[in-house]
Protein backbone atom coordinates (compact mmCIF):
# COMPACT_ATOMS: atom_id res chain seq x y z
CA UNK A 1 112.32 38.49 123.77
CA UNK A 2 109.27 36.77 122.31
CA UNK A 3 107.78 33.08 123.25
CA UNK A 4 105.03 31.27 123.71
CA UNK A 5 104.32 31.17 127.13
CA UNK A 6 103.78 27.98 129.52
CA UNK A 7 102.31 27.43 132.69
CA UNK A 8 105.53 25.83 132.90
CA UNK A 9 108.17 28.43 130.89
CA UNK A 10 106.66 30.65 133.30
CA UNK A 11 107.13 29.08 137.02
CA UNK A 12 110.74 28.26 135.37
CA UNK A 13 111.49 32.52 135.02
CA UNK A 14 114.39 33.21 136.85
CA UNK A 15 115.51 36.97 138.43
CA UNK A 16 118.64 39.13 137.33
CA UNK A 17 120.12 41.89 138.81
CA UNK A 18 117.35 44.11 136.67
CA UNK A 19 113.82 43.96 135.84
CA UNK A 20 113.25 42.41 132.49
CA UNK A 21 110.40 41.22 130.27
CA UNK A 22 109.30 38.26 128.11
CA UNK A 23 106.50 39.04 125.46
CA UNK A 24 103.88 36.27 124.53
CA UNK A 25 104.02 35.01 121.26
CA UNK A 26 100.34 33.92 121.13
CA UNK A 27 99.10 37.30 122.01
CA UNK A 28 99.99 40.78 120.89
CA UNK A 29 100.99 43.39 123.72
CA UNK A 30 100.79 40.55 126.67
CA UNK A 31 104.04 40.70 128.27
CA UNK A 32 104.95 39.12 131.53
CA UNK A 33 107.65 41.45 133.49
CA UNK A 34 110.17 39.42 135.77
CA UNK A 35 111.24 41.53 138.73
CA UNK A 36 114.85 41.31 140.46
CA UNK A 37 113.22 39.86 143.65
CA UNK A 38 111.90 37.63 140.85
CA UNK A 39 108.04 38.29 141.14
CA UNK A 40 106.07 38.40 137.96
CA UNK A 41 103.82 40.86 137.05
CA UNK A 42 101.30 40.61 133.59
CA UNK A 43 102.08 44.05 131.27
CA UNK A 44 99.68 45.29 128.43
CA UNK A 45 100.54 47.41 125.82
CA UNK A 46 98.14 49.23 123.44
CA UNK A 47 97.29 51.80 121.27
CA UNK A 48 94.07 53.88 120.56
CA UNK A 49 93.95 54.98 117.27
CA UNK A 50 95.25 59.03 117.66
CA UNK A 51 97.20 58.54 120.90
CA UNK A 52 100.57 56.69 121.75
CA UNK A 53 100.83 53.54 123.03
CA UNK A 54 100.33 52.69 126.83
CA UNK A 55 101.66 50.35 128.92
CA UNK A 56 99.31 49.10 131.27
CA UNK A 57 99.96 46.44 134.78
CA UNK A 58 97.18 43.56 134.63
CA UNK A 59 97.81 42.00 138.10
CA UNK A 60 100.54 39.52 139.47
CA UNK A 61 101.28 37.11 137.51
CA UNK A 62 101.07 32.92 138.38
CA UNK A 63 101.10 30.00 136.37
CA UNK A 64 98.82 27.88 139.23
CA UNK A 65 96.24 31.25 139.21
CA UNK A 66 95.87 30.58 142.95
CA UNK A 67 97.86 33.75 144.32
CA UNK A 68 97.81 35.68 141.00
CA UNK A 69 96.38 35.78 137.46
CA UNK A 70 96.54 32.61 135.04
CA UNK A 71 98.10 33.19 131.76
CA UNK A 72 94.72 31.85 129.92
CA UNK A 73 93.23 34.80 131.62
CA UNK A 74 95.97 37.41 131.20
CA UNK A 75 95.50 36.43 127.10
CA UNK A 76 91.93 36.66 127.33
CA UNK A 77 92.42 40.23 129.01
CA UNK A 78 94.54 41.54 126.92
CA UNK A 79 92.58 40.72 124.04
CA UNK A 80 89.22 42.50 125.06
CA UNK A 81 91.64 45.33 125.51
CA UNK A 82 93.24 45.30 122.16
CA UNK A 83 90.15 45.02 120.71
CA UNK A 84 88.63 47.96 121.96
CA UNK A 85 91.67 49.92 121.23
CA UNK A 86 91.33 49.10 117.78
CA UNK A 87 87.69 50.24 117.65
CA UNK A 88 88.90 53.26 118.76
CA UNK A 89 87.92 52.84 122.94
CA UNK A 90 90.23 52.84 125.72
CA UNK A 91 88.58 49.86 127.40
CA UNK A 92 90.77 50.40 130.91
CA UNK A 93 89.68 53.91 130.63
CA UNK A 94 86.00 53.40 130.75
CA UNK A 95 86.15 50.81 133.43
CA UNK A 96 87.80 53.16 135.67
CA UNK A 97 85.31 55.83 134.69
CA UNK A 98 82.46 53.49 135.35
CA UNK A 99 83.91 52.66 138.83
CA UNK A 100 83.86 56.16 139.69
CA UNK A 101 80.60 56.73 138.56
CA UNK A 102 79.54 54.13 140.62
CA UNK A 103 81.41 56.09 143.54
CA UNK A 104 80.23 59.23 142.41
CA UNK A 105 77.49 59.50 139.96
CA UNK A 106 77.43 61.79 137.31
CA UNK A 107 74.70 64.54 137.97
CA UNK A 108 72.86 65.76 134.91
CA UNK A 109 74.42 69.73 135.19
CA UNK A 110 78.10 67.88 135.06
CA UNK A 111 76.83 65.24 131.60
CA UNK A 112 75.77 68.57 130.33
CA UNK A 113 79.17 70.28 130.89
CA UNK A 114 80.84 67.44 129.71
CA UNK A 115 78.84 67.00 126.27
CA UNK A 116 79.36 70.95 125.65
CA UNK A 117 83.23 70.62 126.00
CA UNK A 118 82.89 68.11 123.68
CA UNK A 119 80.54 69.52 120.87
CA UNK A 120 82.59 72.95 120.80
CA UNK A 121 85.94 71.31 121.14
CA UNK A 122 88.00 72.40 117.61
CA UNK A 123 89.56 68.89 118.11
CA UNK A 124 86.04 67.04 117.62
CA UNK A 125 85.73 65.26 114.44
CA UNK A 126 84.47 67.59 111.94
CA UNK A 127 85.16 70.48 113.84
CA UNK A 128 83.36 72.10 116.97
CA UNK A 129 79.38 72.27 116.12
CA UNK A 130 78.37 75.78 115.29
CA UNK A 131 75.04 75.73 117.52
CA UNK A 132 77.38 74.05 120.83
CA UNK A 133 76.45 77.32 122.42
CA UNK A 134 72.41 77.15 121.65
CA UNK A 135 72.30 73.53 122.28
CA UNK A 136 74.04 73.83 126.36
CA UNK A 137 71.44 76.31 126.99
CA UNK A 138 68.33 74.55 126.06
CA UNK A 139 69.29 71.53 127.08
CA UNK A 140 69.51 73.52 130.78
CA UNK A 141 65.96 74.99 129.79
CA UNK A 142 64.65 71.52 129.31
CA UNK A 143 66.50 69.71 132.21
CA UNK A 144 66.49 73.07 134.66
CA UNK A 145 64.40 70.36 137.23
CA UNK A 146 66.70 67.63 136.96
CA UNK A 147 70.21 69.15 136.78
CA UNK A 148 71.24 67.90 140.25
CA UNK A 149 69.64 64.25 139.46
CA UNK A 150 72.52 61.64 139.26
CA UNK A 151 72.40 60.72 135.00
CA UNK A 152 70.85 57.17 135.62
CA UNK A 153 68.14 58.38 138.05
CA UNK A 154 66.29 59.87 134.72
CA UNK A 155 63.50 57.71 133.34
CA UNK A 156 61.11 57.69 130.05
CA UNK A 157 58.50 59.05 132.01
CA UNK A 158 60.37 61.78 133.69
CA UNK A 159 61.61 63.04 130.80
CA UNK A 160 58.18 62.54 128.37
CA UNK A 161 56.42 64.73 131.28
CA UNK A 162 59.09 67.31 130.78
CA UNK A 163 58.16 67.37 127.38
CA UNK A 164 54.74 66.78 126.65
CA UNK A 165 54.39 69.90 128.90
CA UNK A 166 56.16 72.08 126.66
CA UNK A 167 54.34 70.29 123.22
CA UNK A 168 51.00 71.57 124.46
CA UNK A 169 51.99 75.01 122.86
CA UNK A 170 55.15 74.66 121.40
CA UNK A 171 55.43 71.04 119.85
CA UNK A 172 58.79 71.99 117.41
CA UNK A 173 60.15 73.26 120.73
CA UNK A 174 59.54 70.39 122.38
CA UNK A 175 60.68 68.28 119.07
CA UNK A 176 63.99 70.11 119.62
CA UNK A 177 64.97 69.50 122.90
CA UNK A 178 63.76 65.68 122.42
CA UNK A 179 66.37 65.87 119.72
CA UNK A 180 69.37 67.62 121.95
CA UNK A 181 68.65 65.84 125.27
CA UNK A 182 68.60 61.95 122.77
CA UNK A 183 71.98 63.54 121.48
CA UNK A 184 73.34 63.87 124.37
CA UNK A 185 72.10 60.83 126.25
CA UNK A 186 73.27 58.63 123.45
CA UNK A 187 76.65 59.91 123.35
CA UNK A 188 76.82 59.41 127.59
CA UNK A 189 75.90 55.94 126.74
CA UNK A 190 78.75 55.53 124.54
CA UNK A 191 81.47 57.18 126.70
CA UNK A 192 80.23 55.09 129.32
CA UNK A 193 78.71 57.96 131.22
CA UNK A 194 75.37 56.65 131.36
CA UNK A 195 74.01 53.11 131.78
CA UNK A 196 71.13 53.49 128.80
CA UNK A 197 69.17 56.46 126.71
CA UNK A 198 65.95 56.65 128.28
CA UNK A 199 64.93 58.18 125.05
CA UNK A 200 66.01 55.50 122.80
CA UNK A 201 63.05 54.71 120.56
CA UNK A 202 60.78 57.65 121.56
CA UNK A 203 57.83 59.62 119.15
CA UNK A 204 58.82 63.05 118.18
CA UNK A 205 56.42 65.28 118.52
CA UNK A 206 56.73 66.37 114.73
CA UNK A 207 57.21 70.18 113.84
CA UNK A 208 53.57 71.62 113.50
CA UNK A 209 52.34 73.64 111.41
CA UNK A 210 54.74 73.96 108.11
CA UNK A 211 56.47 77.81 108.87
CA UNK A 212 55.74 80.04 105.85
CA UNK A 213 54.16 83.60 107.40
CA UNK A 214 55.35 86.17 105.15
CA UNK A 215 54.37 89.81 106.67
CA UNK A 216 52.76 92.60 104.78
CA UNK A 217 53.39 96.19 104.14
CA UNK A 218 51.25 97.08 106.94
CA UNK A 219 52.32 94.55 109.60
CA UNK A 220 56.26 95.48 108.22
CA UNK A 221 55.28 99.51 109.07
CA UNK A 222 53.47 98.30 112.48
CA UNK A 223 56.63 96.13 113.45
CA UNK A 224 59.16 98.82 112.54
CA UNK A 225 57.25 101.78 114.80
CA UNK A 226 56.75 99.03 117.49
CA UNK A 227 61.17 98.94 117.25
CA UNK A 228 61.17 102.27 117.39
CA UNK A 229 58.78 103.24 120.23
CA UNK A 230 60.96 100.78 122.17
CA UNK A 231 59.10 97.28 121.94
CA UNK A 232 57.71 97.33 125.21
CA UNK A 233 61.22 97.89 127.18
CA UNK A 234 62.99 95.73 124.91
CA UNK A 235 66.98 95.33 125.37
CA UNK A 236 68.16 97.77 123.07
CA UNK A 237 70.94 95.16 121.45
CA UNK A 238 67.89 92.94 121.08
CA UNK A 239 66.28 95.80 118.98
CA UNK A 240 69.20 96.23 116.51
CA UNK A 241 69.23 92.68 116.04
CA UNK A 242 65.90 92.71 115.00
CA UNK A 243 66.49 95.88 112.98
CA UNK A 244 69.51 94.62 111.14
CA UNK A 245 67.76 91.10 110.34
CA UNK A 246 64.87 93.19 108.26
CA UNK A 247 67.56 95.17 106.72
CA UNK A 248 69.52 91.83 105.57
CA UNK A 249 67.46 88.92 105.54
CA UNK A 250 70.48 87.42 107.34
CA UNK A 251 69.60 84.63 110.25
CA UNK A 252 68.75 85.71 113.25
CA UNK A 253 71.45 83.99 114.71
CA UNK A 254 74.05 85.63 111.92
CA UNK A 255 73.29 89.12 112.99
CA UNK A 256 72.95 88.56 117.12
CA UNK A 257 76.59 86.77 116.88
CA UNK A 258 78.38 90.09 114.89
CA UNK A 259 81.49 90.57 116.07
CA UNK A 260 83.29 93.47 115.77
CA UNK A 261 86.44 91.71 113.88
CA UNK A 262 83.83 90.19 111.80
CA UNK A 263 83.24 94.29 110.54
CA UNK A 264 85.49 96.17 107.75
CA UNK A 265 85.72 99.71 106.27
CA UNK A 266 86.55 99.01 102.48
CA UNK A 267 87.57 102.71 101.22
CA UNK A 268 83.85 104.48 101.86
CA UNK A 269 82.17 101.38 102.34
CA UNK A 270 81.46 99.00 105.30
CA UNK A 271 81.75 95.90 105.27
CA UNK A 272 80.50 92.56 107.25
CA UNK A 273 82.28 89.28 106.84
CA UNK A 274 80.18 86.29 107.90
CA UNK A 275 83.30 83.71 108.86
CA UNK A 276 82.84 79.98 108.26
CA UNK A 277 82.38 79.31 111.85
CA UNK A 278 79.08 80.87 112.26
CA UNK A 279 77.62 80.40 108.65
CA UNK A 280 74.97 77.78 108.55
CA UNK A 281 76.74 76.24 105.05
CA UNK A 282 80.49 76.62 106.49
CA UNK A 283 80.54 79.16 104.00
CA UNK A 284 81.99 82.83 104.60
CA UNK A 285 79.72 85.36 103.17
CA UNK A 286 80.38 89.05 102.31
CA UNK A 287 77.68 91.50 103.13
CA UNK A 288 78.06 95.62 101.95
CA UNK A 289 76.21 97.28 104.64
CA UNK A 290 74.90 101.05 103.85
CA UNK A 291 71.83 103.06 105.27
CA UNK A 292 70.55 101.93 108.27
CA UNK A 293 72.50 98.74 108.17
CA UNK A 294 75.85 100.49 108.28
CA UNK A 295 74.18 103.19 110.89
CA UNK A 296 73.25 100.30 113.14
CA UNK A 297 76.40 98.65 112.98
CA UNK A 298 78.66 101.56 113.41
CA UNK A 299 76.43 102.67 116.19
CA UNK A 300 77.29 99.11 118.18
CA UNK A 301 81.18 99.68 117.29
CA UNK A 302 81.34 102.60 119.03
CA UNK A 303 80.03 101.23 122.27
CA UNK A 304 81.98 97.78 121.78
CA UNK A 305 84.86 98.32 119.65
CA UNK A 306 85.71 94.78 120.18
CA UNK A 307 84.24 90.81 120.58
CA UNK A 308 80.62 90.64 120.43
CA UNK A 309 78.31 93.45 119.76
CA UNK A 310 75.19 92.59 120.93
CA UNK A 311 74.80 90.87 124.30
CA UNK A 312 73.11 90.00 126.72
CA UNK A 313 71.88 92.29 129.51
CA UNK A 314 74.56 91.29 131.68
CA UNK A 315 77.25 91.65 128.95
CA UNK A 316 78.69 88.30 129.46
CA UNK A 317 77.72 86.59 126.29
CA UNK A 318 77.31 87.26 122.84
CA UNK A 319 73.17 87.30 121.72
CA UNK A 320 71.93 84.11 120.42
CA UNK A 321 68.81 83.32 118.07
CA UNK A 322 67.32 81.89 121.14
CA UNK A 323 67.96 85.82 123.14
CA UNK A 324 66.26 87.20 120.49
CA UNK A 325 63.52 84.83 120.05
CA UNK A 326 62.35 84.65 124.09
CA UNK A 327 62.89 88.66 123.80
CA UNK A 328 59.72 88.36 121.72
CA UNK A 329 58.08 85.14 122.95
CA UNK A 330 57.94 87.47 125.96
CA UNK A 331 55.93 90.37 124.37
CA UNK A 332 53.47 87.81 122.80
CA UNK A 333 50.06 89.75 124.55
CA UNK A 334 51.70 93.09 123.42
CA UNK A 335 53.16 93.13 120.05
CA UNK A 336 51.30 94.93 117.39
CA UNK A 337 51.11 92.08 114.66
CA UNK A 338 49.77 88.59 114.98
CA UNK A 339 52.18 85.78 115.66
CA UNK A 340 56.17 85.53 114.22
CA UNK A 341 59.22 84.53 114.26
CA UNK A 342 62.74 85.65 113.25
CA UNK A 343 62.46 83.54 110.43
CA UNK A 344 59.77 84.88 109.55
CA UNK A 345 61.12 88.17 109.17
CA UNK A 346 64.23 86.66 107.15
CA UNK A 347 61.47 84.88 104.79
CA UNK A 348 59.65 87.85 103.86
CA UNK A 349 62.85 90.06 103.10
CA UNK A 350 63.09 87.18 100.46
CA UNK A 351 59.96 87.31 99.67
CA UNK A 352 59.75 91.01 98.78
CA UNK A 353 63.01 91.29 97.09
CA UNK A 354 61.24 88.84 94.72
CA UNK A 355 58.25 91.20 94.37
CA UNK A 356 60.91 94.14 93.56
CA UNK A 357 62.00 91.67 90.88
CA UNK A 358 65.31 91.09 92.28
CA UNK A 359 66.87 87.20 90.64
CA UNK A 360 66.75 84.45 92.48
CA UNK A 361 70.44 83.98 91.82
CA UNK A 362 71.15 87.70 93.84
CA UNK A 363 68.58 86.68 96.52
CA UNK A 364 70.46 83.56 97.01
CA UNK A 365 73.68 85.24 97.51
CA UNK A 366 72.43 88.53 99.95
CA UNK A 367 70.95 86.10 102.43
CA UNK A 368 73.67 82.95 101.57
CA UNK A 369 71.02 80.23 100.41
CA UNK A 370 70.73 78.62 97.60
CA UNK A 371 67.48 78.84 96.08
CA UNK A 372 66.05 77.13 93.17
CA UNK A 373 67.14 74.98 90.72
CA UNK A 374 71.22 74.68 89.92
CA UNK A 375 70.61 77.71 86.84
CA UNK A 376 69.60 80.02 89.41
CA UNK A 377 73.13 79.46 91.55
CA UNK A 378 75.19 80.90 88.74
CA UNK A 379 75.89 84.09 90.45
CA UNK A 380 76.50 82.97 93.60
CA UNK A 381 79.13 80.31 91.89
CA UNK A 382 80.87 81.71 89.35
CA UNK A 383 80.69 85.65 89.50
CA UNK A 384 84.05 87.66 90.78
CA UNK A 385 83.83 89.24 94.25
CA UNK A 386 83.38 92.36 93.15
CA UNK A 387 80.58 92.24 90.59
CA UNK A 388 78.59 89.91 93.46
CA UNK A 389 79.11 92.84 96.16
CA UNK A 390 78.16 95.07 93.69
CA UNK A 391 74.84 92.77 93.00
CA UNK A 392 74.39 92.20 96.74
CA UNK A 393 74.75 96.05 97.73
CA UNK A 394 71.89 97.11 94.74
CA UNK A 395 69.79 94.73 96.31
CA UNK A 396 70.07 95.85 100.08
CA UNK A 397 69.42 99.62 99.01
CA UNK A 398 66.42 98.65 96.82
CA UNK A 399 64.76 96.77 99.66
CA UNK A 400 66.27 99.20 102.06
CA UNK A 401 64.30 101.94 100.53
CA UNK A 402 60.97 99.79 99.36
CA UNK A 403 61.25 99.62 103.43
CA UNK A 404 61.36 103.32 104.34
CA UNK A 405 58.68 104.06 102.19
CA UNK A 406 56.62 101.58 103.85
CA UNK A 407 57.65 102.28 107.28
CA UNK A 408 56.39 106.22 106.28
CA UNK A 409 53.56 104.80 104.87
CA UNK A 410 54.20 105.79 100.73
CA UNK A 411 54.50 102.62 99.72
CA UNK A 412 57.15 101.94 97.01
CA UNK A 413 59.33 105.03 97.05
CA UNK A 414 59.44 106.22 93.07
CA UNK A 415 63.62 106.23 93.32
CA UNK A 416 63.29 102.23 94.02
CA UNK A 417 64.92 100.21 90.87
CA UNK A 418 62.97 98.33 89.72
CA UNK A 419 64.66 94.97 88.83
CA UNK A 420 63.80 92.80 85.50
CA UNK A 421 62.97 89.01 86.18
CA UNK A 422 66.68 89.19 83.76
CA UNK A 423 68.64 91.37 86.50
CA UNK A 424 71.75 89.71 87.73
């Protein structure tokens, strides 16, 4: 039954043998429940957009408001809760989550825990966020101080020491974990997790210098002998990494990630089948592996026929970009070549398949970027599987063999095609 309700209607509610309830026609979901002993009790119902409806108790109900709640302030209360609910919040929710932060506060380790479930859950809008693993761990790097500190105990200066420290040498480092800890503090602040983002309105620290090292034929033969005469003790999954990313041009974080599902034997040939998960476009890509490639991989199989095949030292994790990265970061005094990175080594695979004379259009689609303007995408758009594996594999074994001969110091083998600037 639906009515307006009085101060009066209500002092005039009279018991049954059962519970029943009178909803108020001036405001949605505000019910007032009678009780067989005949007290009165104020009743919400709601519904966040995605869940079912819930059926909350306000408080005891009483028309004078002296030994309960009035009904101008069980409408009021019931509004601010249906409006929430239809912006999407569960306003009783975060007001019981708020009172036991209050009891508890939430220490910076546990905010991180909860952000990562969040970020990697499939059920997250858009999907689970490919880097979810990279982002937990340096936001652990750039917090390790602070993980036991209660979320509201962190300030703008706090946190703008803990950074400027690491922008002295590595200022897009330091950019990026500005970036991952705002993230996360503004999405605290909007689950009600913490009070405000310290961060809110702070400088980046920019990205230095513009990245476009390419290496040459003698650094590329130094690197390659450095690999092989074991990098200085480096982990040997760390190695093929490294290995397979100068054989593909793929991301670093592409080739540390293989899986061994991700891995195919198509009649003589292997194959490696980038899945949309942990491309950087959502894309799947195909990638024919032969030579070295398909030696390096089939190599890894054998020791982990399954799940990841590179890890960590420990084995209990897949290799990330950021593994592979510190692995050199941490040979900086002793590597043979001047500076890099692993994108580095990605940009100048591009760069000398374009020397070879290999199209844009077949670069694009070995390393799965589009380059260029939209007529050099053709290829990677419109071509049949087979003729762009067919495209893709060429490719690989022309660079694959323009690197042996530089690795053995001949230069540009004399069995290397040599594309046209008209080669598909």
């Amino acid at each position: 039954m639906k009515k307006a309700l009085t101060a009066a209607s209500l002092a005039a509610l009279k018991p049954t043998g059962a519970a029943y309830y009178l909803s108020d026609a001036k405001q949605d979901g505000l019910r007032v429940r009678v009780a067989p002993a005949g007290g009165l009790t104020w009743v919400v119902a709601y519904r966040v957009k995605g869940r079912g409806v819930t059926s909350v108790s306000l408080g005891v109900a009483d028309p004078t408001g002296r030994a309960g709640i009035p009904l101008a302030d069980a409408r009021d209360r019931a509004a601010s809760i249906l409006k929430a609910a239809r912006a999407g919040r569960d306003l009783l929710s975060e007001e019981r989550a708020q009172k036991e932060l209050a009891r508890n506060p939430l220490t910076v380790e546990q905010l991180i825990a909860r952000y990562y479930k969040d970020i990697s859950s499939p059920n997250r809008r858009g999907g689970p966020l490919r880097t979810a693993d990279e982002i937990e761990r340096r936001l652990r790097r750039a917090l390790a101080g602070k993980l036991s500190s209660p979320v509201d105990a962190l300030t703008r200066g706090q946190l703008s020491l803990l950074l400027d420290e690491v922008a002295e040498r590595f200022p897009r480092e330091a950019e990026k974990r500005r970036q991952g800890i705002h993230a996360m503090l503004r999405w605290a602040k909007a689950k009600g997790y913490a009070a405000d983002n310290p961060l809110e309105g702070t400088p980046g620290f920019g990205t230095g210098q513009p990245r476009d090292r390419v290496l040459d034929a003698e650094e590329i033969r130094s690197l390659w002998l450095w690999f092989d005469a074991g990098a200085d003790n480096m982990p040997s999954d760390v190695l093929a990494a490294l290995r397979l990313q100068l054989l593909l041009g793929a991301r670093s974080g592409e080739v540390a990630g293989m899986e061994a599902s991700e891995i195919a034997k198509e009649g003589d040939k292997l194959v490696w089948t980038l899945p949309a998960r942990r491309s950087k476009n959502k894309r799947p890509r195909i990638t024919p592996l032969s030579g070295k490639a398909a030696g390096l991989v089939e190599q890894a199989m054998k020791a982990r026929p399954s799940g990841a095949l590179f890890r960590t030292l420990d084995g209990s994790r897949a290799l990330t970009s950021t593994d592979v990265g510190q692995a050199l970061l941490n040979r900086e005094k002793t590597r043979p070549i001047a500076a890099f990175t692993t994108h580095d080594l990605r940009r100048t695979v591009v760069s000398k398949m374009d020397e070879l004379g290999i199209s844009l259009d077949t670069i694009a689609a070995v390393i799965g970027h589009q380059r260029g303007s939209a007529s050099t995408r053709v290829l990677v758009r419109h071509y049949s599987r087979p003729v762009l594996d067919a495209q893709v594999e060429v490719a690989l074994n022309a660079w694959a063999a323009h690197l042996a001969g530089i690795v053995e110091g001949k230069g540009t083998p004399s069995n290397v095609l040599r594309f046209t600037s008209s080669t598909g």
